[in-house]
PDB file of N, CA and C in Angstrom:
ATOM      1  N   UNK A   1     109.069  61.350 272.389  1.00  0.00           N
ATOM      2  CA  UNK A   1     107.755  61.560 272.977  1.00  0.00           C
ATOM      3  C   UNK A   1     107.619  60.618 274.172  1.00  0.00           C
ATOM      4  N   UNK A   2     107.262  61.558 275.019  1.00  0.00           N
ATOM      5  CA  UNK A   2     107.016  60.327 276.658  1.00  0.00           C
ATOM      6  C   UNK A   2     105.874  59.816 276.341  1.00  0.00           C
ATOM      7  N   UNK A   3     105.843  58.472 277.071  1.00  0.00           N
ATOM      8  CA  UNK A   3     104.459  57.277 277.420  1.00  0.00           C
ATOM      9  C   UNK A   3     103.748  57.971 277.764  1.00  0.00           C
ATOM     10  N   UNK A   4     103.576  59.016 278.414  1.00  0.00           N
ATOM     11  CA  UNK A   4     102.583  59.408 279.138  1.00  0.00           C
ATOM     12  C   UNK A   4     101.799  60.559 277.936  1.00  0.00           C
ATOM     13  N   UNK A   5     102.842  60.934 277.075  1.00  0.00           N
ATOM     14  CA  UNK A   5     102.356  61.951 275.704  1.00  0.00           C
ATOM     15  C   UNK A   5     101.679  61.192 275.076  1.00  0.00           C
ATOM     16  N   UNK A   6     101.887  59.718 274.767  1.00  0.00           N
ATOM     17  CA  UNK A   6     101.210  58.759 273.895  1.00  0.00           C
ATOM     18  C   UNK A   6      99.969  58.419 274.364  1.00  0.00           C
ATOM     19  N   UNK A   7      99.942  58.302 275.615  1.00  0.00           N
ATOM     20  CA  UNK A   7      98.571  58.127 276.040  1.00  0.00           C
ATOM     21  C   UNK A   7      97.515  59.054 276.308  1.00  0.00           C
ATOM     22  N   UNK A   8      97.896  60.118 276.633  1.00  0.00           N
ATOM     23  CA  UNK A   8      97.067  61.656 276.341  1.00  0.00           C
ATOM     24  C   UNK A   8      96.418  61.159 274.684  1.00  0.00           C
ATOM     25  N   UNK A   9      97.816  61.417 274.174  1.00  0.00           N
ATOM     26  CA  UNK A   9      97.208  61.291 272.289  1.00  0.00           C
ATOM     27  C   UNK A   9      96.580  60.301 272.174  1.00  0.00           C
ATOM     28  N   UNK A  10      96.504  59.065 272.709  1.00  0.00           N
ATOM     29  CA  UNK A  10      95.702  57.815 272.394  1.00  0.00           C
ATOM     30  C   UNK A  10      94.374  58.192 272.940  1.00  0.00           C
ATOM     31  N   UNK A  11      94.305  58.504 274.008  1.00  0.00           N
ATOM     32  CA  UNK A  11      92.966  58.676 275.124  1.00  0.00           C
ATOM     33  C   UNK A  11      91.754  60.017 273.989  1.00  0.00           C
ATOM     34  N   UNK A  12      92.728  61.017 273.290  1.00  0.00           N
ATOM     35  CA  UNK A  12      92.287  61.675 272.684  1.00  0.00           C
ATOM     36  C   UNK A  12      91.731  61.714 271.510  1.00  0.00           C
ATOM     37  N   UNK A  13      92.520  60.387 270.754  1.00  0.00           N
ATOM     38  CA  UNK A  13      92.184  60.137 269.026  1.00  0.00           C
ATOM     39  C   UNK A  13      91.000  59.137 269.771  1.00  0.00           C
ATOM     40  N   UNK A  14      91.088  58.811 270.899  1.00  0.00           N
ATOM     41  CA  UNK A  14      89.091  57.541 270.590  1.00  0.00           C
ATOM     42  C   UNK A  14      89.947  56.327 271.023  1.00  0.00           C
ATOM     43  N   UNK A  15      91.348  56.202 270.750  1.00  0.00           N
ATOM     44  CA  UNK A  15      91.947  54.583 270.300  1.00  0.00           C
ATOM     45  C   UNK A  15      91.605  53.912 271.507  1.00  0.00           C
ATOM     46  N   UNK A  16      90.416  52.587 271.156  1.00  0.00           N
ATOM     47  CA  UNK A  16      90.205  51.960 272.331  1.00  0.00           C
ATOM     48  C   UNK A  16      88.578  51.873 272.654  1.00  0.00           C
ATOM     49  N   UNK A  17      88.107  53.095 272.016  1.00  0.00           N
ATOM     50  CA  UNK A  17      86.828  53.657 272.471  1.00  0.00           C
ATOM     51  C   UNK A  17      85.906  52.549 271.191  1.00  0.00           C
ATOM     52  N   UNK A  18      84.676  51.975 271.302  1.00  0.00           N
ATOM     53  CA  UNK A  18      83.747  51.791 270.363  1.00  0.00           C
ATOM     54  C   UNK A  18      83.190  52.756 269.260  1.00  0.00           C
ATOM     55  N   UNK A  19      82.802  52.695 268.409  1.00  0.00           N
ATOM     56  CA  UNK A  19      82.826  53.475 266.795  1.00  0.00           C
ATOM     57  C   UNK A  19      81.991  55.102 267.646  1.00  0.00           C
ATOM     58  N   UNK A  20      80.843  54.772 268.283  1.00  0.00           N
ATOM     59  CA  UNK A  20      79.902  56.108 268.609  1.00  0.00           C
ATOM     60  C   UNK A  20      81.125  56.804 269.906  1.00  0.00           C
ATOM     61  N   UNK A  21      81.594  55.956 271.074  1.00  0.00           N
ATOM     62  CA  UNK A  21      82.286  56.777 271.532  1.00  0.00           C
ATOM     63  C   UNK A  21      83.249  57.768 271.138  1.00  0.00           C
ATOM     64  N   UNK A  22      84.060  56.978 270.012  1.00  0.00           N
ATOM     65  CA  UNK A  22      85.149  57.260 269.437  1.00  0.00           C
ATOM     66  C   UNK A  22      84.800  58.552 269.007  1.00  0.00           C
ATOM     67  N   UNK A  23      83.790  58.845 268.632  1.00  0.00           N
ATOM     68  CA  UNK A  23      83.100  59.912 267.071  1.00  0.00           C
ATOM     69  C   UNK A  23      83.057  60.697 268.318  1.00  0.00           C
ATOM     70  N   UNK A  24      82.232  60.530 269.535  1.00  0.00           N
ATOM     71  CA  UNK A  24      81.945  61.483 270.685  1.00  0.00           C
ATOM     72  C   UNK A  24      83.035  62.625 270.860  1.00  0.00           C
ATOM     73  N   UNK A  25      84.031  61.714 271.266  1.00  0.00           N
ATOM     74  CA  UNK A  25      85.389  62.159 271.828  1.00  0.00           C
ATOM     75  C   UNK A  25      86.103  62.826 270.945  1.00  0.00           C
ATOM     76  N   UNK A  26      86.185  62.629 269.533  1.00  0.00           N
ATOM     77  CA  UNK A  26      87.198  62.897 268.717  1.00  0.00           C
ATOM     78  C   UNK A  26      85.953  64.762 267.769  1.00  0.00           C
ATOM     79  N   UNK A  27      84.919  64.656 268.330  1.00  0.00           N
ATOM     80  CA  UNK A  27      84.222  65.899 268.138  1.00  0.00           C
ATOM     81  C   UNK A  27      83.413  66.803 269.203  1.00  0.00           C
ATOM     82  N   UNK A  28      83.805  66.240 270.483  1.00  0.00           N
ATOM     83  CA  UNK A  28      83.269  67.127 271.542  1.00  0.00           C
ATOM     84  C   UNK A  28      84.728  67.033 272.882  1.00  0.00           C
ATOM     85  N   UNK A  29      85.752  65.903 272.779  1.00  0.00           N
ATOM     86  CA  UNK A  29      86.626  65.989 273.441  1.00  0.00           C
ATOM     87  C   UNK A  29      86.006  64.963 274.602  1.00  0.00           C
ATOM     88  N   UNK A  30      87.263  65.267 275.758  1.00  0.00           N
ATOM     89  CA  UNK A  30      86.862  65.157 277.166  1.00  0.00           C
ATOM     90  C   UNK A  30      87.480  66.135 278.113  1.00  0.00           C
ATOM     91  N   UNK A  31      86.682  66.031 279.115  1.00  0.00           N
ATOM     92  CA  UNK A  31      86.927  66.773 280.320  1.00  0.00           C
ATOM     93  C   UNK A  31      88.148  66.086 280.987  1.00  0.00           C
ATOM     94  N   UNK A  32      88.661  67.101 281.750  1.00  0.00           N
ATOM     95  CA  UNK A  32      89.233  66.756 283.010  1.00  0.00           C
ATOM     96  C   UNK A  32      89.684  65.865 283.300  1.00  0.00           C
ATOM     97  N   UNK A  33      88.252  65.565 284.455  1.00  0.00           N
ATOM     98  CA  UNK A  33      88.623  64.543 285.181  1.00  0.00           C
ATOM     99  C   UNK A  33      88.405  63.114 284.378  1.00  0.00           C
ATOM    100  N   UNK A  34      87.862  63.090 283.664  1.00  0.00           N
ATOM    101  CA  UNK A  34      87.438  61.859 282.505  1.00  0.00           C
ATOM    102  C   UNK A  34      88.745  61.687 281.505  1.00  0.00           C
ATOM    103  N   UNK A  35      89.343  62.652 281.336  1.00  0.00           N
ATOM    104  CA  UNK A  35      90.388  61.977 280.820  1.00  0.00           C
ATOM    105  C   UNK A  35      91.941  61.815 281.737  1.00  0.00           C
ATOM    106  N   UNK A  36      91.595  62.263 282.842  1.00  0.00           N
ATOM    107  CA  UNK A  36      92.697  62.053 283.874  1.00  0.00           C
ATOM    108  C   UNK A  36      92.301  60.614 284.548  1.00  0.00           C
ATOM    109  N   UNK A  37      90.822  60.070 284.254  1.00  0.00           N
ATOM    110  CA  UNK A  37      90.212  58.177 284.593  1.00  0.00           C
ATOM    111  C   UNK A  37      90.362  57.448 283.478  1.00  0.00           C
ATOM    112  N   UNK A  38      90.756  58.051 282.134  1.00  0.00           N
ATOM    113  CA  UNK A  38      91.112  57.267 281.092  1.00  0.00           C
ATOM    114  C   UNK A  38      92.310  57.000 281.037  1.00  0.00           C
ATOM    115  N   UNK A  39      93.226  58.106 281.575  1.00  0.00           N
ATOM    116  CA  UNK A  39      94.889  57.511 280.743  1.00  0.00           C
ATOM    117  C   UNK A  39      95.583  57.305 282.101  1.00  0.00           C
ATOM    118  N   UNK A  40      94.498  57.415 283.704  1.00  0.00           N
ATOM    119  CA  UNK A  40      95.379  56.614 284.485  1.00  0.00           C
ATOM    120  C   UNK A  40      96.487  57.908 285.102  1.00  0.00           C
ATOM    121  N   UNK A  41      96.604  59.480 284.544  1.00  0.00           N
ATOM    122  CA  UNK A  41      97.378  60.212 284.609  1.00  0.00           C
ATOM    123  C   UNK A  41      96.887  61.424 286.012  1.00  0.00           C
ATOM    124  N   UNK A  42      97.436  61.248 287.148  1.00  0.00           N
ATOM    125  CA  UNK A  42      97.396  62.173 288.193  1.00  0.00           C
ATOM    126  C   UNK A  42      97.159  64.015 287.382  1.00  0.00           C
ATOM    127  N   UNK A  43      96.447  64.793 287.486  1.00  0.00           N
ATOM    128  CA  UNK A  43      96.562  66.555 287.336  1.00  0.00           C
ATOM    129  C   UNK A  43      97.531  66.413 287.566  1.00  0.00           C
ATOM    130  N   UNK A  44      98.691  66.229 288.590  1.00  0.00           N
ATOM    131  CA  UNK A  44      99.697  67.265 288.711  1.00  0.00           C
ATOM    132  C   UNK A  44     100.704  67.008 286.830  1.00  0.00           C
ATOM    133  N   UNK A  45     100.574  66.464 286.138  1.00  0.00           N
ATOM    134  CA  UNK A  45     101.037  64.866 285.315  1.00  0.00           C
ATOM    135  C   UNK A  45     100.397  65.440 283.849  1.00  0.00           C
ATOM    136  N   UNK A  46      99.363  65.757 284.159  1.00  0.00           N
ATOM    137  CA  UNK A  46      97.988  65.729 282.757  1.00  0.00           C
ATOM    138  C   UNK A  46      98.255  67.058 282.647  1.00  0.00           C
ATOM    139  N   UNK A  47      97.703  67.392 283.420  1.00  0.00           N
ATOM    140  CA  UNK A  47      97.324  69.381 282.784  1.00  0.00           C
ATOM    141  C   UNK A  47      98.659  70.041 282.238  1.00  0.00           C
ATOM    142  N   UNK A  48      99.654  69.734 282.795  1.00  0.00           N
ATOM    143  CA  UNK A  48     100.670  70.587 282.411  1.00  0.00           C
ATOM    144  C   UNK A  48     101.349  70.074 281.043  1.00  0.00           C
ATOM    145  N   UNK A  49     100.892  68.647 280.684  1.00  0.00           N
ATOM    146  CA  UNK A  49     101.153  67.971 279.340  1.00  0.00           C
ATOM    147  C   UNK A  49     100.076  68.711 278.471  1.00  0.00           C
ATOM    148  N   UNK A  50      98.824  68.688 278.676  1.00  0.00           N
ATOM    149  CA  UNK A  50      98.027  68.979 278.594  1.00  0.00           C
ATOM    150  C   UNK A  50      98.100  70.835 277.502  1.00  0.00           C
ATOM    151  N   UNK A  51      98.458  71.684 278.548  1.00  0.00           N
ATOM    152  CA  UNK A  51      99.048  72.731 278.625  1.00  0.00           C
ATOM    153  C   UNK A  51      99.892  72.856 277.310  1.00  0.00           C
ATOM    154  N   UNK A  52     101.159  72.269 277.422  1.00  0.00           N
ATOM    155  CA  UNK A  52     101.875  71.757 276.360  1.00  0.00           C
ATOM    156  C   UNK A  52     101.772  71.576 274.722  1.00  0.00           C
ATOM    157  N   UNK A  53     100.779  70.694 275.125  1.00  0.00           N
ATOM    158  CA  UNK A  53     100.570  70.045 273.856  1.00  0.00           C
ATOM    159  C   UNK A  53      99.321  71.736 273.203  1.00  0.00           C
ATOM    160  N   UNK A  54      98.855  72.354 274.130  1.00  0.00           N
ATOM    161  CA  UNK A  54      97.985  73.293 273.338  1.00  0.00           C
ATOM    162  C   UNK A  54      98.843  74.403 273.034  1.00  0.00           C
ATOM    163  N   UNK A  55      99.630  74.468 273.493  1.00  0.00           N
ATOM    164  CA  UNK A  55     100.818  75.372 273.160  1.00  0.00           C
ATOM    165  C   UNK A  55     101.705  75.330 271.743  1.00  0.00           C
ATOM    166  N   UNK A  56     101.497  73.915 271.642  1.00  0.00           N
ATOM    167  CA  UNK A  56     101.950  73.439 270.149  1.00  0.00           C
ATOM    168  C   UNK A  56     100.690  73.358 268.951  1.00  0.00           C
ATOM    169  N   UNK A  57      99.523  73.686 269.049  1.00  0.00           N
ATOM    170  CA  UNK A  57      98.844  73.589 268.562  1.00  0.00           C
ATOM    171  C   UNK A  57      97.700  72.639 268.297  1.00  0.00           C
ATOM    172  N   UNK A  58      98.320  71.511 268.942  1.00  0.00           N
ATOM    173  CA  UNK A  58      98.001  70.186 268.845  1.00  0.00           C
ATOM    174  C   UNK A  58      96.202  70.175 269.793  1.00  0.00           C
ATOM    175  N   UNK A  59      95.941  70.728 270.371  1.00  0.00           N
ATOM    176  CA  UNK A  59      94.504  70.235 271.817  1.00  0.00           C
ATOM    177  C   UNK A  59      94.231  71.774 272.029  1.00  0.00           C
ATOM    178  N   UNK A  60      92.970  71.838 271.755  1.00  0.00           N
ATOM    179  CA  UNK A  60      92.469  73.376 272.373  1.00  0.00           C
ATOM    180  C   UNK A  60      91.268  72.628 273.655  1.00  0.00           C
ATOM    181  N   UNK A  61      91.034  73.674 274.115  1.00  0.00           N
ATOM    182  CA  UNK A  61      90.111  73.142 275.319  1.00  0.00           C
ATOM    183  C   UNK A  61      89.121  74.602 275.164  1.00  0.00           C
ATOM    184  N   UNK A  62      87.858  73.921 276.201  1.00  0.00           N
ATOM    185  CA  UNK A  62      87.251  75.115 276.169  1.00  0.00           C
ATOM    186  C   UNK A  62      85.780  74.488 276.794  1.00  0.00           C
ATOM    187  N   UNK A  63      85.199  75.349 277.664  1.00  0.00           N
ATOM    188  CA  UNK A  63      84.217  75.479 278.790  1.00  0.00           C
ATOM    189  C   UNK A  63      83.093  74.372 278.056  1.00  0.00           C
ATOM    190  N   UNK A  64      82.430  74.007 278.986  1.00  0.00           N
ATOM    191  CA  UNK A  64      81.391  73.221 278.415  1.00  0.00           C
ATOM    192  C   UNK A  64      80.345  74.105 277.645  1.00  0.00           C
ATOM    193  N   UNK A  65      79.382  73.849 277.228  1.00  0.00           N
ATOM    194  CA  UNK A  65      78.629  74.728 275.890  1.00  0.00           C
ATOM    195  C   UNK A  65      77.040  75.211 276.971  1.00  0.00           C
ATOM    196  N   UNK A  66      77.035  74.648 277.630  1.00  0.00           N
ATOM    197  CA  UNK A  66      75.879  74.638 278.921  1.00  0.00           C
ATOM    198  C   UNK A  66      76.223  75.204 280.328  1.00  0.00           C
ATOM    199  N   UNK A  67      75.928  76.442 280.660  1.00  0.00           N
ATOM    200  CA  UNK A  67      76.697  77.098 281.733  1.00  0.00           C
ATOM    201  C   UNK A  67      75.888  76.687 283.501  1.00  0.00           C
ATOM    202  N   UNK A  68      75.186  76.165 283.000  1.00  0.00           N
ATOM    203  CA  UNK A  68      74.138  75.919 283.846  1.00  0.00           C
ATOM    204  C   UNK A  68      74.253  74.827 284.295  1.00  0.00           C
ATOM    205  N   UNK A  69      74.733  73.538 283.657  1.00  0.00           N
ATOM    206  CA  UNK A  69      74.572  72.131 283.649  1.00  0.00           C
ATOM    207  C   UNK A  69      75.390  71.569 285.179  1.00  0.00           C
ATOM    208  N   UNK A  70      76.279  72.529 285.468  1.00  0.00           N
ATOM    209  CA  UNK A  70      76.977  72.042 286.439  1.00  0.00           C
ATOM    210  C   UNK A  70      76.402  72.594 287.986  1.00  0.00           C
ATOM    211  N   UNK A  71      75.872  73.694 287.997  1.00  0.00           N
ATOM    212  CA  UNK A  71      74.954  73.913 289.244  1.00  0.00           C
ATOM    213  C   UNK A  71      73.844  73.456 289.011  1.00  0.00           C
ATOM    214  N   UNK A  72      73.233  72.266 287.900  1.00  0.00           N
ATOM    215  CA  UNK A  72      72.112  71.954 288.438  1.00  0.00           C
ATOM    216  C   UNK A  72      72.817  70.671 288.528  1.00  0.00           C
ATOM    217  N   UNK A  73      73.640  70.563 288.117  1.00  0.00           N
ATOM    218  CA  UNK A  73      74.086  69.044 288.813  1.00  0.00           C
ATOM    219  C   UNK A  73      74.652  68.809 289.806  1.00  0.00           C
ATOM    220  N   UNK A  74      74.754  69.694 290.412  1.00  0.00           N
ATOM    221  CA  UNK A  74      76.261  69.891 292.054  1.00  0.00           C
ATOM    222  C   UNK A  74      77.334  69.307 291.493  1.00  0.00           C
ATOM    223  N   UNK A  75      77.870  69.957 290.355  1.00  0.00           N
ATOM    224  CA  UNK A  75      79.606  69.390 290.219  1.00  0.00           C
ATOM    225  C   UNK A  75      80.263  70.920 289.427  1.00  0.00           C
ATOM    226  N   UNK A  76      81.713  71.038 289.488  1.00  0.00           N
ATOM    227  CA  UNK A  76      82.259  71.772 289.211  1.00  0.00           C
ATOM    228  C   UNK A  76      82.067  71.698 287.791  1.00  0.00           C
ATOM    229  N   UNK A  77      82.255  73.246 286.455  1.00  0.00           N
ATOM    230  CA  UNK A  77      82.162  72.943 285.456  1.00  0.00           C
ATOM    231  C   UNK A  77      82.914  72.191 285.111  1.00  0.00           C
ATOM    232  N   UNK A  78      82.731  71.909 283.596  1.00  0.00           N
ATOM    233  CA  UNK A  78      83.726  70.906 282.716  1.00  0.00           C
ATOM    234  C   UNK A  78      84.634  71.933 282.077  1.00  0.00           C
ATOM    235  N   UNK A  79      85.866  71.799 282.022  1.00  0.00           N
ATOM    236  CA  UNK A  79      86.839  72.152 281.129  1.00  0.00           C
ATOM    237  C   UNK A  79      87.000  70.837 279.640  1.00  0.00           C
ATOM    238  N   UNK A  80      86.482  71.141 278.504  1.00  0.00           N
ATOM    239  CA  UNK A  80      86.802  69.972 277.747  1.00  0.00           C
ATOM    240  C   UNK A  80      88.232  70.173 276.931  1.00  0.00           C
ATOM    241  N   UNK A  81      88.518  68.914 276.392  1.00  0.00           N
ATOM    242  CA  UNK A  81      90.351  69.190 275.865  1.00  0.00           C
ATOM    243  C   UNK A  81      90.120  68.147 274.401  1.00  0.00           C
ATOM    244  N   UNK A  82      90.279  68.487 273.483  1.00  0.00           N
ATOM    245  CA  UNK A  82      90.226  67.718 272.030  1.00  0.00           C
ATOM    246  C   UNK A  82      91.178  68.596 271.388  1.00  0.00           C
ATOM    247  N   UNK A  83      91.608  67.470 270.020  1.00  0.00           N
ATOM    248  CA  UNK A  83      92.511  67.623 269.555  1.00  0.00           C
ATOM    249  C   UNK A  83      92.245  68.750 268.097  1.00  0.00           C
ATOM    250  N   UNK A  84      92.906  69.559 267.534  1.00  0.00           N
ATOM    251  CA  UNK A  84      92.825  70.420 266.554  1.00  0.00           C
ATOM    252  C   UNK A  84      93.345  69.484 265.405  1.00  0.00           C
ATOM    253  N   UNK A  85      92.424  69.786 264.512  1.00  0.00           N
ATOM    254  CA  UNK A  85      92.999  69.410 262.825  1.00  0.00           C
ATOM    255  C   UNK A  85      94.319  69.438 263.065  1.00  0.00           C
ATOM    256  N   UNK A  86      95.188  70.018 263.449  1.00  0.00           N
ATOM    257  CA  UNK A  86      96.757  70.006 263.329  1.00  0.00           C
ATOM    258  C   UNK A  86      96.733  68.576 264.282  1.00  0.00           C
ATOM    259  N   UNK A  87      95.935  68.700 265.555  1.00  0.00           N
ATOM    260  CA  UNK A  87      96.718  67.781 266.491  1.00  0.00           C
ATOM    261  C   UNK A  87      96.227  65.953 265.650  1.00  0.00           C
ATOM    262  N   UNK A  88      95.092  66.405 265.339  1.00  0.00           N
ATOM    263  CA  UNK A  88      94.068  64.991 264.982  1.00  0.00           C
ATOM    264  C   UNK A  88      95.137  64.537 263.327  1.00  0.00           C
ATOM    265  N   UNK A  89      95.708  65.312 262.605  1.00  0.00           N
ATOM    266  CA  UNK A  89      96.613  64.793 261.514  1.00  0.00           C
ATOM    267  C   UNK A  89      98.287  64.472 262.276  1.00  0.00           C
ATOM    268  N   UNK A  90      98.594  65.178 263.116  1.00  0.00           N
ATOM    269  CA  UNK A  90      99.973  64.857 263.664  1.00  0.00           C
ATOM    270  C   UNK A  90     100.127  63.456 264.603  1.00  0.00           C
ATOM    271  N   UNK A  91      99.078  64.055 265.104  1.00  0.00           N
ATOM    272  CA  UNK A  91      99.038  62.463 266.391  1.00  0.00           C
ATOM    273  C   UNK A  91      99.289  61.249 265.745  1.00  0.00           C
ATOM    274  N   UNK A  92      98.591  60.571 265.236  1.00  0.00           N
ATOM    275  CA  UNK A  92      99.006  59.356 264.049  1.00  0.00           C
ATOM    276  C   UNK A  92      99.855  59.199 264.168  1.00  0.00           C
ATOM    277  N   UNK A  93     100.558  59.872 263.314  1.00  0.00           N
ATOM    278  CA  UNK A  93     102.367  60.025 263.045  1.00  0.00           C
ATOM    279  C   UNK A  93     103.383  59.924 263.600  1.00  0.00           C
ATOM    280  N   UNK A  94     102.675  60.726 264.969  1.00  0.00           N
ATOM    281  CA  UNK A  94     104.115  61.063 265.909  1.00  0.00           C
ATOM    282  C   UNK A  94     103.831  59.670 266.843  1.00  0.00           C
ATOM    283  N   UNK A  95     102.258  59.205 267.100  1.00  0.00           N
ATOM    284  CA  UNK A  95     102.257  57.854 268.185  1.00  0.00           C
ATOM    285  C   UNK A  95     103.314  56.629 267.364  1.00  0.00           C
ATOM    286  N   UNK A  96     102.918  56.381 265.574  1.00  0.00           N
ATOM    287  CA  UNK A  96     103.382  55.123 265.177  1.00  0.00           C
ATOM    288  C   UNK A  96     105.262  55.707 265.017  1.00  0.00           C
ATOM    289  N   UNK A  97     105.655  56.698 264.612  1.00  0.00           N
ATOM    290  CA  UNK A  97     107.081  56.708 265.179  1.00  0.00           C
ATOM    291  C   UNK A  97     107.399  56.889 266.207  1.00  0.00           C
ATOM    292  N   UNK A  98     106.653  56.924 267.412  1.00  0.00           N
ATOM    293  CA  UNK A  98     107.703  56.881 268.913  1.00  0.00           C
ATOM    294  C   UNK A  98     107.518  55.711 268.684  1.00  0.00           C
ATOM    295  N   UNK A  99     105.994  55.173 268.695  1.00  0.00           N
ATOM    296  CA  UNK A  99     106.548  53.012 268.634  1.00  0.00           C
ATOM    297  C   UNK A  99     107.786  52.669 267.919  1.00  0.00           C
ATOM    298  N   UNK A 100     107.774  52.869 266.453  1.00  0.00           N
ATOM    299  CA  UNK A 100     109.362  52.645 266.127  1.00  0.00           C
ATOM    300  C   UNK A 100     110.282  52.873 266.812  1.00  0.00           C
ATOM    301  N   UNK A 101     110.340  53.909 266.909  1.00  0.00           N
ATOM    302  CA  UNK A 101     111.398  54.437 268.005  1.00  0.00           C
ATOM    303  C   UNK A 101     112.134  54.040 269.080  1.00  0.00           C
ATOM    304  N   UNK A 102     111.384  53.219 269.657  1.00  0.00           N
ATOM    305  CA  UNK A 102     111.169  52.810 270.780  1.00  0.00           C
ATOM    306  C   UNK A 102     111.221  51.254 270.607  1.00  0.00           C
ATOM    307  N   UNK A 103     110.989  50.334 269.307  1.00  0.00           N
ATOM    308  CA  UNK A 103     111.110  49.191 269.369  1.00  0.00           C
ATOM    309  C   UNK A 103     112.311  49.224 268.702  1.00  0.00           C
ATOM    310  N   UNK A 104     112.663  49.926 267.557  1.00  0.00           N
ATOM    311  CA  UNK A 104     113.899  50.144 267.266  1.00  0.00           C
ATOM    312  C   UNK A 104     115.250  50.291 268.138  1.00  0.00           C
ATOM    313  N   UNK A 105     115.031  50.674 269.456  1.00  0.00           N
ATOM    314  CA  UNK A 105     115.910  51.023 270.686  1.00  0.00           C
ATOM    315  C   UNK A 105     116.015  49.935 271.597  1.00  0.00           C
ATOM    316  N   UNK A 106     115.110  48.938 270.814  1.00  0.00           N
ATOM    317  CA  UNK A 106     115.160  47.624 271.866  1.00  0.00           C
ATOM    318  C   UNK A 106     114.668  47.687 273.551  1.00  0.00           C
ATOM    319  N   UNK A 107     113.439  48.175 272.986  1.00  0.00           N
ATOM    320  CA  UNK A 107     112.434  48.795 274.688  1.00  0.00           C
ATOM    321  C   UNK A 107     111.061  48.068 273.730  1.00  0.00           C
ATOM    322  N   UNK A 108     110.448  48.089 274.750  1.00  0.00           N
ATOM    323  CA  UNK A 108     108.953  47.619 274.523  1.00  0.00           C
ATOM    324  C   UNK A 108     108.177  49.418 274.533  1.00  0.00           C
ATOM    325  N   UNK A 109     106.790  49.369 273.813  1.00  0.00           N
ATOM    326  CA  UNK A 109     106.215  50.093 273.887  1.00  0.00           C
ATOM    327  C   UNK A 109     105.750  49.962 275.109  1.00  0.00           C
ATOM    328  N   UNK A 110     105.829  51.291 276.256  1.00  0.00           N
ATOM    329  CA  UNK A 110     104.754  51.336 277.152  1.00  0.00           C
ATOM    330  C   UNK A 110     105.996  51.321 278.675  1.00  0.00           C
ATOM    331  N   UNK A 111     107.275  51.321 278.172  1.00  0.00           N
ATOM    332  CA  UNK A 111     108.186  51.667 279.254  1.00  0.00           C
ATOM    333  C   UNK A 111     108.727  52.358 279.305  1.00  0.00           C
ATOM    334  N   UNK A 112     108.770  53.691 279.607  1.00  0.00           N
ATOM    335  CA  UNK A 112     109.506  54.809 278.527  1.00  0.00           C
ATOM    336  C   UNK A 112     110.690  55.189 279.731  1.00  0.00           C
ATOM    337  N   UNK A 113     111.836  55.647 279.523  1.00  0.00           N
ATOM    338  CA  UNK A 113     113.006  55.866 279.462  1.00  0.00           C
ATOM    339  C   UNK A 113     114.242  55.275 279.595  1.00  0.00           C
ATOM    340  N   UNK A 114     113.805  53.945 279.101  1.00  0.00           N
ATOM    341  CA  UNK A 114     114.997  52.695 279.009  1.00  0.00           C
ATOM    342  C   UNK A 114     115.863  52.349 278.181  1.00  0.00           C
ATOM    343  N   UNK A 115     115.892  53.929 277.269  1.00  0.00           N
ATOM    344  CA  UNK A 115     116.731  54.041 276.222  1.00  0.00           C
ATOM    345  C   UNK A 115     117.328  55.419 276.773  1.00  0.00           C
ATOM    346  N   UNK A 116     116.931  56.178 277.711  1.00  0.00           N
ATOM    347  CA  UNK A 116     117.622  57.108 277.917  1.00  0.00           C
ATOM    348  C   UNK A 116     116.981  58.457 277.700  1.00  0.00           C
ATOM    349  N   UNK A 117     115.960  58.238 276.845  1.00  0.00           N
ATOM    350  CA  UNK A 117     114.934  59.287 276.227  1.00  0.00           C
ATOM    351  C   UNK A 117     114.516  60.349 277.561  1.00  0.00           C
ATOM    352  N   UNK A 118     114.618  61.791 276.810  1.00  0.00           N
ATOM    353  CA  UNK A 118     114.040  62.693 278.049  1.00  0.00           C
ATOM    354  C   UNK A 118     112.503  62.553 278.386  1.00  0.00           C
ATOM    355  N   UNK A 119     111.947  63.376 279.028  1.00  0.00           N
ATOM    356  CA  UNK A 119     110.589  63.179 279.288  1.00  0.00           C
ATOM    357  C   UNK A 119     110.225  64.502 279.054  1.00  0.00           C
ATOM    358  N   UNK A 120     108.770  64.505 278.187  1.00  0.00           N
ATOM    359  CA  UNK A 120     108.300  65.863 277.517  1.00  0.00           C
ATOM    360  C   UNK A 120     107.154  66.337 278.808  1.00  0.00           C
TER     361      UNK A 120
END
């Protein structure tokens, strides 16, 4: 799993966020551009991980619930992205074994391909 998969999944489970944010995020998601200012990750980078990971089951997305909210605000709608019961039980799992993985390989968490590892 690439650094950049771990941090999607981190940015997504809350990890980091205070108890009410956390609950926010982990039952209404985030948008876009809010989670492309959380994990630090360029669109060209995010969406297509993004993409990915809903392909596996893991993150469904889906229009904001207010169709209106964005022409009365002058901003483009929200696309939101949260994780599915599959993704919210897998994530766990798959973040604390790439850490093994990865400390086991004699790399630090948070440098990813210094063992050689492909990129997802």
């Amino acid at each position: 799993m690439t650094e950049h998969t771990q941090t999607v999944l981190r940015a997504l489970l809350g990890q980091g966020a205070d108890g009410e944010r956390r609950s926010a995020i982990l039952n209404k998601g985030l948008y876009g551009l809010e989670l492309s200012k959380t994990t630090d990750l360029p669109n060209g980078t995010l969406f297509p991980l993004l993409e990915r990971l809903r392909q596996a089951g893991w993150v469904e997305r889906k229009w904001e619930e207010d169709p209106t909210a964005a022409e009365r605000e002058g901003r483009p709608r929200r696309r939101f992205f949260r994780l599915t019961d599959k993704g919210a039980e897998a994530a766990p799992l798959a973040l604390a074994a790439a850490t093994a993985t990865g400390l086991a390989a004699g790399r630090s968490a948070g440098r990813p391909g210094l063992a050689g590892g492909a990129h997802a």
